[in-house]
Structures are given as structure tokens and as C-alpha cells.
Protein backbone atom coordinates (compact mmCIF):
# COMPACT_ATOMS: atom_id res chain seq x y z
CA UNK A 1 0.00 0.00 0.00
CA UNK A 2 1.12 3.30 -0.98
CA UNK A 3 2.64 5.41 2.00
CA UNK A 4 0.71 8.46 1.49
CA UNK A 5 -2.47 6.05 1.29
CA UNK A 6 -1.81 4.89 4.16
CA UNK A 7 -0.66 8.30 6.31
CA UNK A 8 -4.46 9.93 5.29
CA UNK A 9 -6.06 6.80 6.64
CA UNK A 10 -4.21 7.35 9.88
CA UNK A 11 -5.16 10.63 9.98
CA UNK A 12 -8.83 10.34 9.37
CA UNK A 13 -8.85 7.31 12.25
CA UNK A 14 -7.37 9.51 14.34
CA UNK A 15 -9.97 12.39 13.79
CA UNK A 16 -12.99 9.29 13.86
CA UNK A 17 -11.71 8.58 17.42
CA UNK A 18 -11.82 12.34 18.35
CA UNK A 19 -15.73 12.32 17.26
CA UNK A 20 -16.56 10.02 20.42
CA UNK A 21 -20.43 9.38 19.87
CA UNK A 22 -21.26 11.92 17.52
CA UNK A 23 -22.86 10.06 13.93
CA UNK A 24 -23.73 11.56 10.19
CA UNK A 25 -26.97 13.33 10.72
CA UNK A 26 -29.49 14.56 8.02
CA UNK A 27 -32.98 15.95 8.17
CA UNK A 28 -35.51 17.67 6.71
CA UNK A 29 -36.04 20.56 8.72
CA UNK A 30 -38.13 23.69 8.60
CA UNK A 31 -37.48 27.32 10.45
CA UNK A 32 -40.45 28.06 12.61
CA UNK A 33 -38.64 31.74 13.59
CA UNK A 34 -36.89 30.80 16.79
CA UNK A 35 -34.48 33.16 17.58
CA UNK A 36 -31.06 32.95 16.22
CA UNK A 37 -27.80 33.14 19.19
CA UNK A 38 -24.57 33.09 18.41
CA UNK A 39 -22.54 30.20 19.86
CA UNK A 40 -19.73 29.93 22.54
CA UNK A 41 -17.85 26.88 22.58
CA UNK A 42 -17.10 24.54 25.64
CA UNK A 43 -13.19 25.12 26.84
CA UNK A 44 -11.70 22.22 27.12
CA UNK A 45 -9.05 20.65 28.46
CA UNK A 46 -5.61 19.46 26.83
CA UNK A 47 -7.09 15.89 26.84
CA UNK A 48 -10.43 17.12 24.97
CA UNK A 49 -12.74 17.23 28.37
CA UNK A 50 -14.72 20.25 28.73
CA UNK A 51 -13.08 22.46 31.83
CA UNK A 52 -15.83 23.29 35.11
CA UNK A 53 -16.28 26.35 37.07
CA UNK A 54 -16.48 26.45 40.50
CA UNK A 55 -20.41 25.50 40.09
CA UNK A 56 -19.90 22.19 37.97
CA UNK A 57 -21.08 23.93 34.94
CA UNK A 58 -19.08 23.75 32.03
CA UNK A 59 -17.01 27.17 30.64
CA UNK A 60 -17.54 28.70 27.38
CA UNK A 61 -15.45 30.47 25.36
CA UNK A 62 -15.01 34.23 25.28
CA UNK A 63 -15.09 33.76 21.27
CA UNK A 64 -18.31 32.87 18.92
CA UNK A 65 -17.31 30.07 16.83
CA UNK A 66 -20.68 30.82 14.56
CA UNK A 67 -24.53 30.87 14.97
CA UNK A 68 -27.11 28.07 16.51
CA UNK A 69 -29.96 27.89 14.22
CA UNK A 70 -33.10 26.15 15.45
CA UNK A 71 -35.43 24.08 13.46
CA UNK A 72 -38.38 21.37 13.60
CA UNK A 73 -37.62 18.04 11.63
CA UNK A 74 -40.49 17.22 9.06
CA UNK A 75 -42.27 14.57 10.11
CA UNK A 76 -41.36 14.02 13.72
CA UNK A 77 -41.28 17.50 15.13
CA UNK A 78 -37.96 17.10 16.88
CA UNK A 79 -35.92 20.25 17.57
CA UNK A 80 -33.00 19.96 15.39
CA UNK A 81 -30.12 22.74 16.25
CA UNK A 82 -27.23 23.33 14.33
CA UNK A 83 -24.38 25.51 15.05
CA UNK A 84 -23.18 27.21 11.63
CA UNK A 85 -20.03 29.52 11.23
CA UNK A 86 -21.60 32.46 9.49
CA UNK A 87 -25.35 33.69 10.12
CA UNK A 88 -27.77 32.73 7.23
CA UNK A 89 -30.87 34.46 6.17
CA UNK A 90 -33.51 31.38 6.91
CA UNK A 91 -36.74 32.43 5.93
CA UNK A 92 -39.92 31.67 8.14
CA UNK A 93 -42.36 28.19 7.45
CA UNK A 94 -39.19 27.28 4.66
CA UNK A 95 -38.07 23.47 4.29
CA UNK A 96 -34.33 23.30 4.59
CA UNK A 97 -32.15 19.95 4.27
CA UNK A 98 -29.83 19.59 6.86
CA UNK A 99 -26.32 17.02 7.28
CA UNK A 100 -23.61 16.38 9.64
CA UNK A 101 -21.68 15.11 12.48
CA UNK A 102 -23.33 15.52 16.03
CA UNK A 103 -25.88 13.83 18.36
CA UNK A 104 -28.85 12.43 18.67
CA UNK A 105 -30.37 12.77 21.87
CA UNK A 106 -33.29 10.80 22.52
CA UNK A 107 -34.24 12.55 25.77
CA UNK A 108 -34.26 15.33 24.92
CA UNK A 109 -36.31 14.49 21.39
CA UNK A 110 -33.84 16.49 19.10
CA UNK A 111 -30.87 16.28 17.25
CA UNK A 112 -27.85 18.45 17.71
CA UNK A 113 -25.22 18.94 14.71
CA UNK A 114 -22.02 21.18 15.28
CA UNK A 115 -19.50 19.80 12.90
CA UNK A 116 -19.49 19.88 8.84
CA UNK A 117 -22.93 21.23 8.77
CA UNK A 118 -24.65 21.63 5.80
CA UNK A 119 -27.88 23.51 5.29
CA UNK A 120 -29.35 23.75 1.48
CA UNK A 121 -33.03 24.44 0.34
CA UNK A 122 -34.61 21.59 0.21
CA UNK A 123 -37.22 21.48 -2.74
């Protein structure tokens, strides 16, 4: 096997095993108006745990790594949140298709995606 071949597959296991539980998402979502906040990442540690205040809650980052959208999924009317570097100009009762890396979370009935989001018009 070629040496190069084999250096990207290292790398990409390597970045697979930084992704702990988080799985391809996709949905078809539409934008009911919720509000639109920009997002503060967790700090975390040099071995990739997020860091605790004094409380037990976790710290955020002085810095906004992009925008949380907020959306219902067609069909099942889970909230599906996304976090995406730049703010887009969703438009009200508007079917969007939405992919990428983050969680489901059954308790909580909604799906959270913060990682190679992509958000298109879904028609």
C-alpha cells in the first residue's frame, strides 16, 4: 500500500476517534422563527474534556465560533439545532435539508449537529 495512502487513513482514524459518539446526521427541517444566538464553545481541556467552574457547569469560550440555528424536523417535530459559522438568512415556514456530524439525543427528542454542517433548500 502506498505510504501516502496509508498516512491519510491514519489521519482520518485519528480524527474518527476524536468524534466520540457523535454520527452523520441529516434531516428535513423547517425554520419556525426561533431566535437565532450566536454560539460559545465549551473550553476544554488538553485531553479534549470540557473544563468546570467552580459551580460544575461547564465554561464557554469568550469567542463565537458561529450561529445556533433552530429548526423542527419534518415529520417528527424534533428540535433539530445546528451551530453554523456564518449567520444565514432562513426564511420563516421554509423546508431546509440539513447534514452532519453531532448527536442524537433521545431525551431530549432532538438532534444536535455542530460539525461539517450543511444547510441547502430543500425542494
Amino acid at each position: 500500500m502506498d505510504q501516502n495512502l496509508i498516512s491519510k487513513l491514519s489521519a482520518v482514524a485519528e480524527q474518527e476517534k476524536k468524534r466520540s459518539s457523535k454520527q452523520i446526521l441529516s434531516a428535513i427541517v423547517i425554520y419556525l422563527g426561533a431566535d437565532i444566538t450566536q454560539h460559545f464553545p465549551k473550553v476544554k481541556d488538553a485531553s479534549g474534556k470540557a473544563v468546570k467552574d467552580d459551580k460544575g457547569n461547564d465554561l464557554r469560550s469568550e469567542t463565537s465560533d458561529g450561529w445556533t440555528f433552530t429548526f423542527s424536523e419534518v415529520g417528527t417535530s424534533k428540535v433539530v439545532k445546528i451551530v453554523y459559522p456564518k449567520k444565514l438568512d432562513v426564511k420563516m415556514m421554509t423546508a431546509y435539508q440539513v447534514s452532519g456530524f453531532g448527536y442524537s439525543i433521545a431525551s431530549g427528542n432532538m438532534l444536535y449537529i455542530d460539525e461539517g454542517v450543511k444547510v441547502t433548500l430543500y425542494q
